[in-house]
Every structure is written in C-alpha cells, then in structure tokens.
C-alpha atoms as a PDB file:
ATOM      1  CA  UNK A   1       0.000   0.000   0.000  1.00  0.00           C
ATOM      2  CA  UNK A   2       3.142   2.433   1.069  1.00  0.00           C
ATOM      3  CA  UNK A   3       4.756   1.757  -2.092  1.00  0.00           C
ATOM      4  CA  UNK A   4       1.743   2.389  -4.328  1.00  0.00           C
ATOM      5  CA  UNK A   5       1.020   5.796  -3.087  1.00  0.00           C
ATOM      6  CA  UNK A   6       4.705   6.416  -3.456  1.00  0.00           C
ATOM      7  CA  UNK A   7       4.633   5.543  -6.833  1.00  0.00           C
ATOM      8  CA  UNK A   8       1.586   7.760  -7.339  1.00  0.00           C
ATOM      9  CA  UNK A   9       3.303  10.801  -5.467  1.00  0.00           C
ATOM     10  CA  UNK A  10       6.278  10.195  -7.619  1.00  0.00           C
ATOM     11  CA  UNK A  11       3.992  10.112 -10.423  1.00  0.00           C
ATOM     12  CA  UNK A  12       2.090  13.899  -9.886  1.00  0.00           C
ATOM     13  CA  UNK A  13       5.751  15.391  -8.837  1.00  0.00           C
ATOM     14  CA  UNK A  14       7.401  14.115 -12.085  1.00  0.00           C
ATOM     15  CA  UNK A  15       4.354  15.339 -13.916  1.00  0.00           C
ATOM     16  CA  UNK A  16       4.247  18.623 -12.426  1.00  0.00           C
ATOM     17  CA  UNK A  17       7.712  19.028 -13.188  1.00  0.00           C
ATOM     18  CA  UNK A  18       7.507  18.704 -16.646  1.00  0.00           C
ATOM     19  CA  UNK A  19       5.978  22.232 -17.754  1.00  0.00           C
ATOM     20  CA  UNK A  20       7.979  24.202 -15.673  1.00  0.00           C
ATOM     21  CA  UNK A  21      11.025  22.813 -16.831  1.00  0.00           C
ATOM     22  CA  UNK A  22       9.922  22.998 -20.624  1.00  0.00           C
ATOM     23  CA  UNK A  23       9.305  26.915 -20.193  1.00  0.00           C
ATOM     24  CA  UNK A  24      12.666  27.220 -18.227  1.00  0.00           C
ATOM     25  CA  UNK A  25      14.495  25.036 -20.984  1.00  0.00           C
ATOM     26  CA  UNK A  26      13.211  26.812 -23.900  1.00  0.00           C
ATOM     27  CA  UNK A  27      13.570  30.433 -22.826  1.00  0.00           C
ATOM     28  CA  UNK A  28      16.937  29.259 -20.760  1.00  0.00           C
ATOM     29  CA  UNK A  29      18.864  28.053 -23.558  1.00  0.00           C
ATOM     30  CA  UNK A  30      17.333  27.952 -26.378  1.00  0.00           C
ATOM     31  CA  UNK A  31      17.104  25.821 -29.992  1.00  0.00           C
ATOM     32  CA  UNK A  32      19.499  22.541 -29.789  1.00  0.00           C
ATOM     33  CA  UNK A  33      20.286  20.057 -32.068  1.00  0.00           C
ATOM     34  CA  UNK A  34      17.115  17.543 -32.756  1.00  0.00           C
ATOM     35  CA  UNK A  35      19.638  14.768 -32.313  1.00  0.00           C
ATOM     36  CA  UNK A  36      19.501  15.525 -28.509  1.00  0.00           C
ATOM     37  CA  UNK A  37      16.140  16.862 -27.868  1.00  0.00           C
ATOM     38  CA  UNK A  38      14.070  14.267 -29.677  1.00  0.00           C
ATOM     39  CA  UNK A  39      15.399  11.392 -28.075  1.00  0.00           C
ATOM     40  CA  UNK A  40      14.696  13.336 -24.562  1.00  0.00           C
ATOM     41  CA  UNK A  41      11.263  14.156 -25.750  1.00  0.00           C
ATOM     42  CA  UNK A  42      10.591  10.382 -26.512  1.00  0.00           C
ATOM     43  CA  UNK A  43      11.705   9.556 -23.163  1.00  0.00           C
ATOM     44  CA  UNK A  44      10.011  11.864 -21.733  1.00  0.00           C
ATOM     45  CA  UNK A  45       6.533  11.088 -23.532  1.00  0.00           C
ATOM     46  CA  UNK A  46       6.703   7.363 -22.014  1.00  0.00           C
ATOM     47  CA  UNK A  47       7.384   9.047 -18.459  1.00  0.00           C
ATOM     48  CA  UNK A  48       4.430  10.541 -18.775  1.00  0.00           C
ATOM     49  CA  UNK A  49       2.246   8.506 -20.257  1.00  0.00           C
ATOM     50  CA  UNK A  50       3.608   5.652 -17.356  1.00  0.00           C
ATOM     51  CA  UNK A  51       3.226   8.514 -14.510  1.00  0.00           C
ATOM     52  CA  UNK A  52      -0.832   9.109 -15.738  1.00  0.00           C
ATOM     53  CA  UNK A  53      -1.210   6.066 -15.352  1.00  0.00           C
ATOM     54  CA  UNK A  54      -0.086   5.544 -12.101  1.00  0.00           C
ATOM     55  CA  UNK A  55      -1.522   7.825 -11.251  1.00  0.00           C
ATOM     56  CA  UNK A  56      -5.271   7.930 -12.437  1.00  0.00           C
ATOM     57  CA  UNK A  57      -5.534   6.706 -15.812  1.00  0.00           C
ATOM     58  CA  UNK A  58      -5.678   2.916 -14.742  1.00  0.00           C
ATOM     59  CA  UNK A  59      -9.147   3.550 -14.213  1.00  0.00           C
ATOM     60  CA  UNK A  60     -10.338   3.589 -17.689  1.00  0.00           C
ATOM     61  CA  UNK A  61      -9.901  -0.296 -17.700  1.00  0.00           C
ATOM     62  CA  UNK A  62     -12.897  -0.593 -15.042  1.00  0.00           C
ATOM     63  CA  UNK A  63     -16.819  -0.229 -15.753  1.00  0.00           C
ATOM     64  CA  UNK A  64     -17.383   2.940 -14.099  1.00  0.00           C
ATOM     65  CA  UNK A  65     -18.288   5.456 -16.642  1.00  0.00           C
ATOM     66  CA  UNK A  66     -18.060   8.606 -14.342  1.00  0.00           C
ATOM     67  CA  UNK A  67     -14.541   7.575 -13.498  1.00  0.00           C
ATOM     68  CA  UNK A  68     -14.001   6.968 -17.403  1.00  0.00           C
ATOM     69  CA  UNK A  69     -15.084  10.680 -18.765  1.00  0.00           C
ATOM     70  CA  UNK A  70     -13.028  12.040 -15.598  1.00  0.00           C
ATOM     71  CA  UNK A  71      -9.907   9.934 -16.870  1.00  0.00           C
ATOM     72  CA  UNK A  72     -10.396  11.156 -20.152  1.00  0.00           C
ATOM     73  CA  UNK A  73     -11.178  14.728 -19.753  1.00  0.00           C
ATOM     74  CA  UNK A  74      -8.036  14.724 -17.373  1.00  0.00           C
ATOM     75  CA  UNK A  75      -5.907  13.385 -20.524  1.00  0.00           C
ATOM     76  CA  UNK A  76      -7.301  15.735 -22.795  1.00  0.00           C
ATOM     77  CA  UNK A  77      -6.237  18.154 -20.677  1.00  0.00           C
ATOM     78  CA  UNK A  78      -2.734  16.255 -19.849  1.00  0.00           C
ATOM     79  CA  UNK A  79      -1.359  15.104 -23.622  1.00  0.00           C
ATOM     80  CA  UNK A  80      -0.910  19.094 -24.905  1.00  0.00           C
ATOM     81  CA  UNK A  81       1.866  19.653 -22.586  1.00  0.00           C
ATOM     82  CA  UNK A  82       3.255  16.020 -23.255  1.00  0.00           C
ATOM     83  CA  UNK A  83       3.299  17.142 -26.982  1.00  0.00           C
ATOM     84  CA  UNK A  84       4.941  21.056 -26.119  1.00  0.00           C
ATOM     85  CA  UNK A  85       7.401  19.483 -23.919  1.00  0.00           C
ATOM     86  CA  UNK A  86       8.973  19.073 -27.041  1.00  0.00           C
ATOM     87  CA  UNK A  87       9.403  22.867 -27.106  1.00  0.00           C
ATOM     88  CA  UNK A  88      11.939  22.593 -24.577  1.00  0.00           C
ATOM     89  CA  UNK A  89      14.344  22.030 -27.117  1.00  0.00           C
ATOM     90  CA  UNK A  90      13.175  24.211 -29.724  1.00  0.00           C
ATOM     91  CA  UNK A  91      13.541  27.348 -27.564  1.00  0.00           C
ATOM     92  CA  UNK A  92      11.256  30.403 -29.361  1.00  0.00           C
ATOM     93  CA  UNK A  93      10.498  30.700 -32.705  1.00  0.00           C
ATOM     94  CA  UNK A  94      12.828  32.660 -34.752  1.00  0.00           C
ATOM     95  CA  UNK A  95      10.017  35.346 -35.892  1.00  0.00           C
ATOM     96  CA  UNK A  96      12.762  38.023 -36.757  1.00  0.00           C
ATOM     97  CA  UNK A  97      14.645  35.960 -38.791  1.00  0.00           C
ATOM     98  CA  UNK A  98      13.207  35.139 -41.929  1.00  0.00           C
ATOM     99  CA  UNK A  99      16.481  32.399 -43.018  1.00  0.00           C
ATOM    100  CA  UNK A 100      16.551  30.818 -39.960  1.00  0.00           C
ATOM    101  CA  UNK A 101      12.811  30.486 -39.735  1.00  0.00           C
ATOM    102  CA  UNK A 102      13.216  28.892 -43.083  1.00  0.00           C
ATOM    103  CA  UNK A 103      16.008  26.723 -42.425  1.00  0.00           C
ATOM    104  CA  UNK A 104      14.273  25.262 -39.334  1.00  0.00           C
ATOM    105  CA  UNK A 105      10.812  25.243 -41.180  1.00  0.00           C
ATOM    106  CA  UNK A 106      10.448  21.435 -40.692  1.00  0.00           C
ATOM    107  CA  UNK A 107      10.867  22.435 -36.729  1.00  0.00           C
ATOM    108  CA  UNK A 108       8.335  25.083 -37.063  1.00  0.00           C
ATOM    109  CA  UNK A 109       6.250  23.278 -38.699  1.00  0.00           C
ATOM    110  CA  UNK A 110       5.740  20.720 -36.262  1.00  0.00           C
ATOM    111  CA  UNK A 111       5.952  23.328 -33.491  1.00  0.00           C
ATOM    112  CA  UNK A 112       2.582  24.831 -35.150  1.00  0.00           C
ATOM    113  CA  UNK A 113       1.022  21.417 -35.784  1.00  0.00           C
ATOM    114  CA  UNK A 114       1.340  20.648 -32.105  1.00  0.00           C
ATOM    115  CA  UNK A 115      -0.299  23.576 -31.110  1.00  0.00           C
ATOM    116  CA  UNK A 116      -3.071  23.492 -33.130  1.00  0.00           C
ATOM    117  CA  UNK A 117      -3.418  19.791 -32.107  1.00  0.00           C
ATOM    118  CA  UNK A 118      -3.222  21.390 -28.206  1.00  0.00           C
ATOM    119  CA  UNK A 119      -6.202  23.685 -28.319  1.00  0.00           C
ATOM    120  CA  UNK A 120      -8.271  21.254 -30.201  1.00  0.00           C
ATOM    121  CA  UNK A 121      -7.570  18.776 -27.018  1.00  0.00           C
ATOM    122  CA  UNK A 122      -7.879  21.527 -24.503  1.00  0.00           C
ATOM    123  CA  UNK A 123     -11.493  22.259 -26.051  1.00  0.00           C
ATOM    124  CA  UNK A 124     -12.453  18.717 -25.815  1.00  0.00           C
ATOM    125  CA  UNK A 125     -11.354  18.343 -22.342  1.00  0.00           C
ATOM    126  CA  UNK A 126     -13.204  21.760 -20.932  1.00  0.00           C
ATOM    127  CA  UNK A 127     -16.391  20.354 -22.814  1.00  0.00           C
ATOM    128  CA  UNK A 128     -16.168  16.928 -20.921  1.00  0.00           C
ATOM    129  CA  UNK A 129     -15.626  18.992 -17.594  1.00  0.00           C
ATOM    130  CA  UNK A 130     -18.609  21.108 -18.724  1.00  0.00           C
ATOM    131  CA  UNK A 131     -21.173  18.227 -19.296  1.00  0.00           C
ATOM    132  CA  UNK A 132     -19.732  16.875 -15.771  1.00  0.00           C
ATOM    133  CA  UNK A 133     -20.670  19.941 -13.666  1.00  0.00           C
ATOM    134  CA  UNK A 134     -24.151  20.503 -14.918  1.00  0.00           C
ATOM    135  CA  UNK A 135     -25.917  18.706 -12.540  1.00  0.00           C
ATOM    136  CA  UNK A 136     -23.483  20.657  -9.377  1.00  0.00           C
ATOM    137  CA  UNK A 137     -24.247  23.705  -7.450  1.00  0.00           C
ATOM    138  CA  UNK A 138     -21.148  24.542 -10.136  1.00  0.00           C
ATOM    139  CA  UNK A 139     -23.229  25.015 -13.253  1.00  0.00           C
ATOM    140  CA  UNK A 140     -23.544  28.522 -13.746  1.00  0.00           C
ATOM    141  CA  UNK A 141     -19.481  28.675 -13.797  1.00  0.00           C
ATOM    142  CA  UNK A 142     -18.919  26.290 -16.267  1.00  0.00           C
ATOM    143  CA  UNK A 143     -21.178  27.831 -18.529  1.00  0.00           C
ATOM    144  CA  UNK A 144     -19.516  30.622 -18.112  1.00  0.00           C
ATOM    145  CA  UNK A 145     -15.984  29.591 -18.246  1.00  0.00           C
ATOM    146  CA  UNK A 146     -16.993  27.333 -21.471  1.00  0.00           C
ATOM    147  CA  UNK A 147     -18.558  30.310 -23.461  1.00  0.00           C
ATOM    148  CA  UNK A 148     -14.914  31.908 -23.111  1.00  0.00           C
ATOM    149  CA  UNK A 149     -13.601  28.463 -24.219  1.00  0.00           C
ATOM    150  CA  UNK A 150     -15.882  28.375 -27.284  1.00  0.00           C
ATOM    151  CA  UNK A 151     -14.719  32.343 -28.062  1.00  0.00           C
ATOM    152  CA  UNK A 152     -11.137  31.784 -27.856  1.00  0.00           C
ATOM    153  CA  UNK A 153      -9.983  27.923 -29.188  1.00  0.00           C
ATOM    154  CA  UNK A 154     -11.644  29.347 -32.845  1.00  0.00           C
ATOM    155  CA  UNK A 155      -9.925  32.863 -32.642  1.00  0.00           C
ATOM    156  CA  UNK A 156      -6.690  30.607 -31.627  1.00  0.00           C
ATOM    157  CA  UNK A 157      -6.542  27.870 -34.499  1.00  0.00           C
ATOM    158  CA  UNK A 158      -6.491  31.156 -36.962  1.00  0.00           C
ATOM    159  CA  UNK A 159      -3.650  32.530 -35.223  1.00  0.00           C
ATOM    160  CA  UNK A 160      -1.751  29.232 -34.791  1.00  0.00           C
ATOM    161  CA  UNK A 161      -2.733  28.470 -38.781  1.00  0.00           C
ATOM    162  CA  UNK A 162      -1.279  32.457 -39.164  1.00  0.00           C
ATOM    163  CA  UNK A 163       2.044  31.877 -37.299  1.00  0.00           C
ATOM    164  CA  UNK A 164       3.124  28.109 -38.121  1.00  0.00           C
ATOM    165  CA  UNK A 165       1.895  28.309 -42.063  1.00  0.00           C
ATOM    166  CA  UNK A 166       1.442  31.914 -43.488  1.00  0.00           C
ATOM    167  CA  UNK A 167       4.176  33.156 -41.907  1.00  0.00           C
ATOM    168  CA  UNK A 168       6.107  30.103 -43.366  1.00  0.00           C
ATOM    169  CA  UNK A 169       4.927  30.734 -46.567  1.00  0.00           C
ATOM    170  CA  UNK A 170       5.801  33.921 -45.932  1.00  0.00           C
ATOM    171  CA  UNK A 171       9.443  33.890 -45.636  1.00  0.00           C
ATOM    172  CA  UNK A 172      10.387  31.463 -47.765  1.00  0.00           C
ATOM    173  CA  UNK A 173       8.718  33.461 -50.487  1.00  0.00           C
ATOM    174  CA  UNK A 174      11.007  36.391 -49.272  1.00  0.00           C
ATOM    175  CA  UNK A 175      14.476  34.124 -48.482  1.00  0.00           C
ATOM    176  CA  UNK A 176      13.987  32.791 -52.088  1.00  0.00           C
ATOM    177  CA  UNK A 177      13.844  36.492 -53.476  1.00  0.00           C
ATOM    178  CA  UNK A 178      16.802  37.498 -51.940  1.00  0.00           C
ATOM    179  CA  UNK A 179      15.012  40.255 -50.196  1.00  0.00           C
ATOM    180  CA  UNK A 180      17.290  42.316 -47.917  1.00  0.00           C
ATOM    181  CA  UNK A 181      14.778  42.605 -44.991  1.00  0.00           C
ATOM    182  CA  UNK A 182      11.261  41.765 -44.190  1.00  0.00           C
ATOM    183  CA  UNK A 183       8.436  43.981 -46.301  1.00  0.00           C
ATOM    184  CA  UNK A 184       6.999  46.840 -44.032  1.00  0.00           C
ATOM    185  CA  UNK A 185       3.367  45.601 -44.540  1.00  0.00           C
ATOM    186  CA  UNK A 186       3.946  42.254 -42.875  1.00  0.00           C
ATOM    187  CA  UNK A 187       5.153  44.378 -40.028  1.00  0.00           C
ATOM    188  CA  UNK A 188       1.668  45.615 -38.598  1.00  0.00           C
ATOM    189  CA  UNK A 189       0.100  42.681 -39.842  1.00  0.00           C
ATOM    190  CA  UNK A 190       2.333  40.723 -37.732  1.00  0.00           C
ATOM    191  CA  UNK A 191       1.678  42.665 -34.894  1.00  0.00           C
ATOM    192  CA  UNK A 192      -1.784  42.388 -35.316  1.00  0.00           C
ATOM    193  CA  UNK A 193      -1.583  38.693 -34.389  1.00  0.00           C
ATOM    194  CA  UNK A 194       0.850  39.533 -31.331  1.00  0.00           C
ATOM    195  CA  UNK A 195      -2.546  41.151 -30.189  1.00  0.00           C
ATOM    196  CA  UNK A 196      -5.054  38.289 -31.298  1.00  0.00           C
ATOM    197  CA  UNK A 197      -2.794  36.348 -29.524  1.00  0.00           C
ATOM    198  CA  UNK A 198      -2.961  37.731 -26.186  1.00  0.00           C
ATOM    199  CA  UNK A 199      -6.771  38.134 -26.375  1.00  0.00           C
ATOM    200  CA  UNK A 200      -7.184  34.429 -26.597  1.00  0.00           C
ATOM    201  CA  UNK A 201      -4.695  33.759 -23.575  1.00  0.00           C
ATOM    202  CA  UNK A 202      -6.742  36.539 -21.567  1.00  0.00           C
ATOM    203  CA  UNK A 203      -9.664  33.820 -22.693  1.00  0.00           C
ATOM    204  CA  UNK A 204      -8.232  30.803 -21.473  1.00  0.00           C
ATOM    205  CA  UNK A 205      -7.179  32.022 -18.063  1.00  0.00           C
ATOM    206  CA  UNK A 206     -10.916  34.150 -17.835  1.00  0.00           C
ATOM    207  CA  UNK A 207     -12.136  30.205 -18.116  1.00  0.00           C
ATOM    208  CA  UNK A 208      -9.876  28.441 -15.944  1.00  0.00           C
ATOM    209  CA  UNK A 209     -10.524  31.006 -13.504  1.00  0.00           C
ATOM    210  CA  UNK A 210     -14.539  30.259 -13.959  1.00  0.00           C
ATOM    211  CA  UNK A 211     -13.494  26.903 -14.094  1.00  0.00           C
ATOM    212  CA  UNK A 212     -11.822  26.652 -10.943  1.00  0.00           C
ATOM    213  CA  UNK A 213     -14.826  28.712  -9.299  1.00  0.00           C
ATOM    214  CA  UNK A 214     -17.356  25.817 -10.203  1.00  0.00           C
ATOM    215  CA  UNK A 215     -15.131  23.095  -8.652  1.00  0.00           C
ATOM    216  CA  UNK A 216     -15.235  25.266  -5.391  1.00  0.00           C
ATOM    217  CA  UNK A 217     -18.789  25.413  -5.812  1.00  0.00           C
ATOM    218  CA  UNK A 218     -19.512  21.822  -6.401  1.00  0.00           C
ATOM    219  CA  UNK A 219     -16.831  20.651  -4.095  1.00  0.00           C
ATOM    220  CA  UNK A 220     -14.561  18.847  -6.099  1.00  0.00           C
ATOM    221  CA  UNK A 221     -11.670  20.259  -5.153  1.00  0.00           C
ATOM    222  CA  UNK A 222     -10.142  21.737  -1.839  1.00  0.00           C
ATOM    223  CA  UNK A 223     -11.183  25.794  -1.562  1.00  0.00           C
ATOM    224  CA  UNK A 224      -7.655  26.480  -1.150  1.00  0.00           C
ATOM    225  CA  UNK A 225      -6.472  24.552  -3.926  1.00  0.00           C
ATOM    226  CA  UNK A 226      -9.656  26.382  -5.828  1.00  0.00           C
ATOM    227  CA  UNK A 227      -8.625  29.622  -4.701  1.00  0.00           C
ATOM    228  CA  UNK A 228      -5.160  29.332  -5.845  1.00  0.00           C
ATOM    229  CA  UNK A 229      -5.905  28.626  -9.292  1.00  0.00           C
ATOM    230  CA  UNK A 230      -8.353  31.824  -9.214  1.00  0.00           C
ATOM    231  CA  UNK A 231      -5.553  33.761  -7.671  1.00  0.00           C
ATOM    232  CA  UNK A 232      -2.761  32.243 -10.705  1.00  0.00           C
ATOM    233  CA  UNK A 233      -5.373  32.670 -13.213  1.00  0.00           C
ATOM    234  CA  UNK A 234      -6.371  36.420 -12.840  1.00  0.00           C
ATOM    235  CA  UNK A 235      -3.050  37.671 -12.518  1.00  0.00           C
ATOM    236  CA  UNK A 236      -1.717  35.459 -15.372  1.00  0.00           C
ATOM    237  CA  UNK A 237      -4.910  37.824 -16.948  1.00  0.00           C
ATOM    238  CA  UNK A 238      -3.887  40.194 -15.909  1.00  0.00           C
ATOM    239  CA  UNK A 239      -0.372  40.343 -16.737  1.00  0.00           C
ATOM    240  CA  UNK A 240      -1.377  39.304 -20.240  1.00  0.00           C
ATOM    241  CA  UNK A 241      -3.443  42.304 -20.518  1.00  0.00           C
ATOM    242  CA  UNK A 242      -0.606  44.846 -19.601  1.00  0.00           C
ATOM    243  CA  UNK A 243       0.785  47.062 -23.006  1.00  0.00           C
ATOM    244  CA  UNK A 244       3.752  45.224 -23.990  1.00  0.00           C
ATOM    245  CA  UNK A 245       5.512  48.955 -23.709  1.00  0.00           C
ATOM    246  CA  UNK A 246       5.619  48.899 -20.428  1.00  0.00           C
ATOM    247  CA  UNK A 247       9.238  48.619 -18.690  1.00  0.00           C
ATOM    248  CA  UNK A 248      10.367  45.488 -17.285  1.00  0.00           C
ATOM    249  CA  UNK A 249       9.910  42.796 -15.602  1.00  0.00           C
ATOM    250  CA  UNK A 250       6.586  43.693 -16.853  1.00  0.00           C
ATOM    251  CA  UNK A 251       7.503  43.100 -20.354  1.00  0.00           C
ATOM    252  CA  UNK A 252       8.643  40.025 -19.975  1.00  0.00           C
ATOM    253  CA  UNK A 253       6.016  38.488 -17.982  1.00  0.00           C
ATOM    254  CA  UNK A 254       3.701  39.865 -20.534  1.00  0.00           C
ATOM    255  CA  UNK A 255       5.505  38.421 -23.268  1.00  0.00           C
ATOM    256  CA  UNK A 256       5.868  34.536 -20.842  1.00  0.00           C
ATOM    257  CA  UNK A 257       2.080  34.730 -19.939  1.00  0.00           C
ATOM    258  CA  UNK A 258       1.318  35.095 -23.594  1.00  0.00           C
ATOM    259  CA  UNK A 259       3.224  32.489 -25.065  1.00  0.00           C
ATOM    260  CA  UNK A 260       0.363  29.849 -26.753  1.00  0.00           C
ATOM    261  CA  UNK A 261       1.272  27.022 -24.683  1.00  0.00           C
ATOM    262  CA  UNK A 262       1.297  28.895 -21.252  1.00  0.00           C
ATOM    263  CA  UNK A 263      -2.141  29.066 -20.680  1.00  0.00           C
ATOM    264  CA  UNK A 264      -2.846  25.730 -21.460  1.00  0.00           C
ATOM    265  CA  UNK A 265      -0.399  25.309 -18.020  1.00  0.00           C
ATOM    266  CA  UNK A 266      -3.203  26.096 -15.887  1.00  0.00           C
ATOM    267  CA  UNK A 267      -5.796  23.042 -17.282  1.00  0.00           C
ATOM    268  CA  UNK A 268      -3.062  20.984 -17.193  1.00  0.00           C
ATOM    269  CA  UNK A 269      -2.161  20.970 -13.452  1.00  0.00           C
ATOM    270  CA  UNK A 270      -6.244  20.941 -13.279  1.00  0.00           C
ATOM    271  CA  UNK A 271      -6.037  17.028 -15.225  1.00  0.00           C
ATOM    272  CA  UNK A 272      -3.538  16.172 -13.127  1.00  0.00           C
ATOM    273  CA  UNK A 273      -5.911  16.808  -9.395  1.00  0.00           C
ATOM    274  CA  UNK A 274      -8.895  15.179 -11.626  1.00  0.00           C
ATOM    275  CA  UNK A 275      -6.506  11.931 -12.431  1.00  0.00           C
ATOM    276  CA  UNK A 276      -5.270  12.047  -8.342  1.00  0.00           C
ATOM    277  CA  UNK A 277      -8.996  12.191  -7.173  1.00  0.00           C
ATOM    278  CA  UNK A 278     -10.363  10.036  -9.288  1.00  0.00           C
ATOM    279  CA  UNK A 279      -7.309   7.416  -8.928  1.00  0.00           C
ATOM    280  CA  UNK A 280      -8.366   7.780  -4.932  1.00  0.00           C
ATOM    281  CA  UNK A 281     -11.749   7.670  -5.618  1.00  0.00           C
ATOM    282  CA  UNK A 282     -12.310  10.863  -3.974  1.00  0.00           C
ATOM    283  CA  UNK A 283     -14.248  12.383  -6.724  1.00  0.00           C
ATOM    284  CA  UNK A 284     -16.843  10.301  -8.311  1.00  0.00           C
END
C-alpha cells in the first residue's frame, strides 16, 4: 500500500515538473540540435504517459463510466503539454529571422502542428468537464468559463494556422527572393496577431478562472487549492493584458504569460488533481 502511493506521489511530482522545466528550458537556452532533444522528448513522452497512469488513468480499464469521462477529460487536458514538452528544445520561434525560420521550417512546422493539435484537445477536455458539472451547485461557472472556451480555441486555431503556415509561406517566399529585410506591410500585420494572440490567452485564463470557481462550488476540489488557481489565473490575466511597452519585468512576464502554450499550463495541473482524485476515488 506504502509503495503504491509512493509511486503515485512520484507520479504527480514528475508530472508537475515537466511544464515548468519545458518553459525554463526553452527560454533558458534555447534551440538545440534535434539529435539531442528528440530522443529526450521520446523519453520523456513514455514518463508521462507511465506517470498518468499511475496515477489515475488505470481507471479507464474498469466499468465505471463517471470515473471513465473524468480519466479522459483529465488526458485531454494532460497530452498538450506532453506534446509542447517538445518545445523545450526548440527554444522560441525565430520570428525576426526570416532564413533561420526557413532553415528550421520542418521544426516550425511541427511546433505549429502541435499547437493546433493542443487547443483542439484543450477544447475537448473543458467540454467533458462542462457536461460533468451541470448537474453541481457549479453550473452557472462552467457555462460561463466554457462560453470563453468556445470564443477563444476558434480565434486561436487562426492565429496558430497564421504563425506556423502563413508566416512560413511567408518567408520562404522572401528568403527565395533574396530580399534584404522583411516587407513593411507584414510588419503591422504581424503585430496584429501579437494582439489576437494575447486576447485568446486573456480567454483561457478568464475560463480556468470560472473553471476553478465551479469546482469550489460543487466541491470537487479543496477551496484552497480552488482559490489558488483563481488567484494564478487572474493575474496570469492580468499580466497578459498589460501594453507590452511597459518597462520590465513587466515586459517580460507579458511576453511569458502570452506564449500559446502557457495558458494551457493552468488546465493541465487541473487534469492532473482530476486523475489524483479520481485514482483515490475521492471524486466520483
């Protein structure tokens, strides 16, 4: 009995590791060789998968439905950072650099297809969760935080489709013309999706927030633990909000909180309490 609940703590530490360390990877240091970061990547996708399992997963082998949807709405929520941890070696996207945006397009490429791939799952998992809270003294939450779910994953696949495949087309149309420097019209057009950007991350934490309220509400989760994602999730808003002219560290955390994959942080940690509770039974 000891050992299985140490294996299942192991499990939710290694797991909660694993974005953190991808955002302080890929801002830290940067692109590296695919030779050293996909191997880590595939290692790191079984970890995961084996650490889900452990911890809650398991239970989509037995008859109970409620515990099934739970299981699965926590993996839907779960499998977009298992696919961005790849971004840990990847580092940003080279936006400013048309050739080595180009030269790394396959990279890019994949980076976009992934993220598209992310808010398609995150969308699925926040309807599951949705459909699950109806029937609690949580309802009127979920609605809400679903509306701004059903606002922003739309507004996002356009800007991921914008970023990973305009913008690719984009520059190798101007690194085969041997053009000097990037045309001034792509400049506010560019920015324009800087801006689309952030309003769909202002989204996404608006409904986690809501979210988080309706498991207070029906009792699913601890108020504190509740309160803390309400607390993460309106400064994360509101950080995201901020002019990006403003000095720094305020900058910076606007640019961090903004990043496409960040927000997606926040429902992750949220699969990982549904696949502890429902692995102890606790919830359903």
């Amino acid at each position: 009995m000891q050992s299985d609940l140490l294996k299942r703590n192991l499990s939710q530490l290694y797991l909660t590791l694993v974005p953190i360390l991808t955002l302080v990877l890929g801002l830290g240091i940067g692109y590296v060789s695919y030779k050293i970061y996909l191997p880590i990547w595939l290692i790191n996708v079984v970890l995961m998968i084996v650490a889900s399992w452990v911890l809650g997963a398991y239970v989509i082998k037995t008859g109970d439905q409620e515990k099934k949807h739970i299981a699965l709405c926590a993996l839907f929520f779960i499998i977009p950072t298992l696919l961005s941890s790849m971004f840990a070696g990847l580092g940003a996207p080279p936006y400013e650099n048309p050739k080595l945006w180009v030269a790394s397009a396959t990279e890019q490429l994949t980076r976009y297809y992934f993220l598209l791939a992310m808010g398609v799952l995150i969308a699925f998992g926040y309807a599951i969760l949705r459909e699950k809270l109806k029937s609690t003294s949580g309802n009127f939450y979920a609605m809400l935080g679903f509306i701004a779910i059903q606002i922003a994953i739309p507004i996002y696949l356009i800007d991921m489709s914008f970023w990973g495949f305009y913008l690719t087309k984009l520059y190798r149309i101007i690194v085969a013309s041997s053009m000097q420097q990037t045309p001034q019209w792509v400049l506010p057009l560019r920015n324009q999706f800087f801006y689309i950007n952030m309003m769909v991350a202002a989204l996404v934490y608006l409904a986690t927030a809501a979210f988080a309220m309706s498991f207070k509400k029906a009792g699913w989760f601890k108020a504190v633990a509740c309160n803390i994602y309400i607390v993460i999730s309106l400064v994360f808003f509101l950080l995201d909000v901020l002019p990006p002219t403003l000095p720094e560290p305020f900058a910076t955390l606007n640019f961090i909180v903004s990043i496409p994959a960040v927000p997606f942080m926040l429902p992750y940690f949220i699969g990982i309490n549904l696949l502890r509770k429902v692995g102890d039974g606790s919830l359903v």
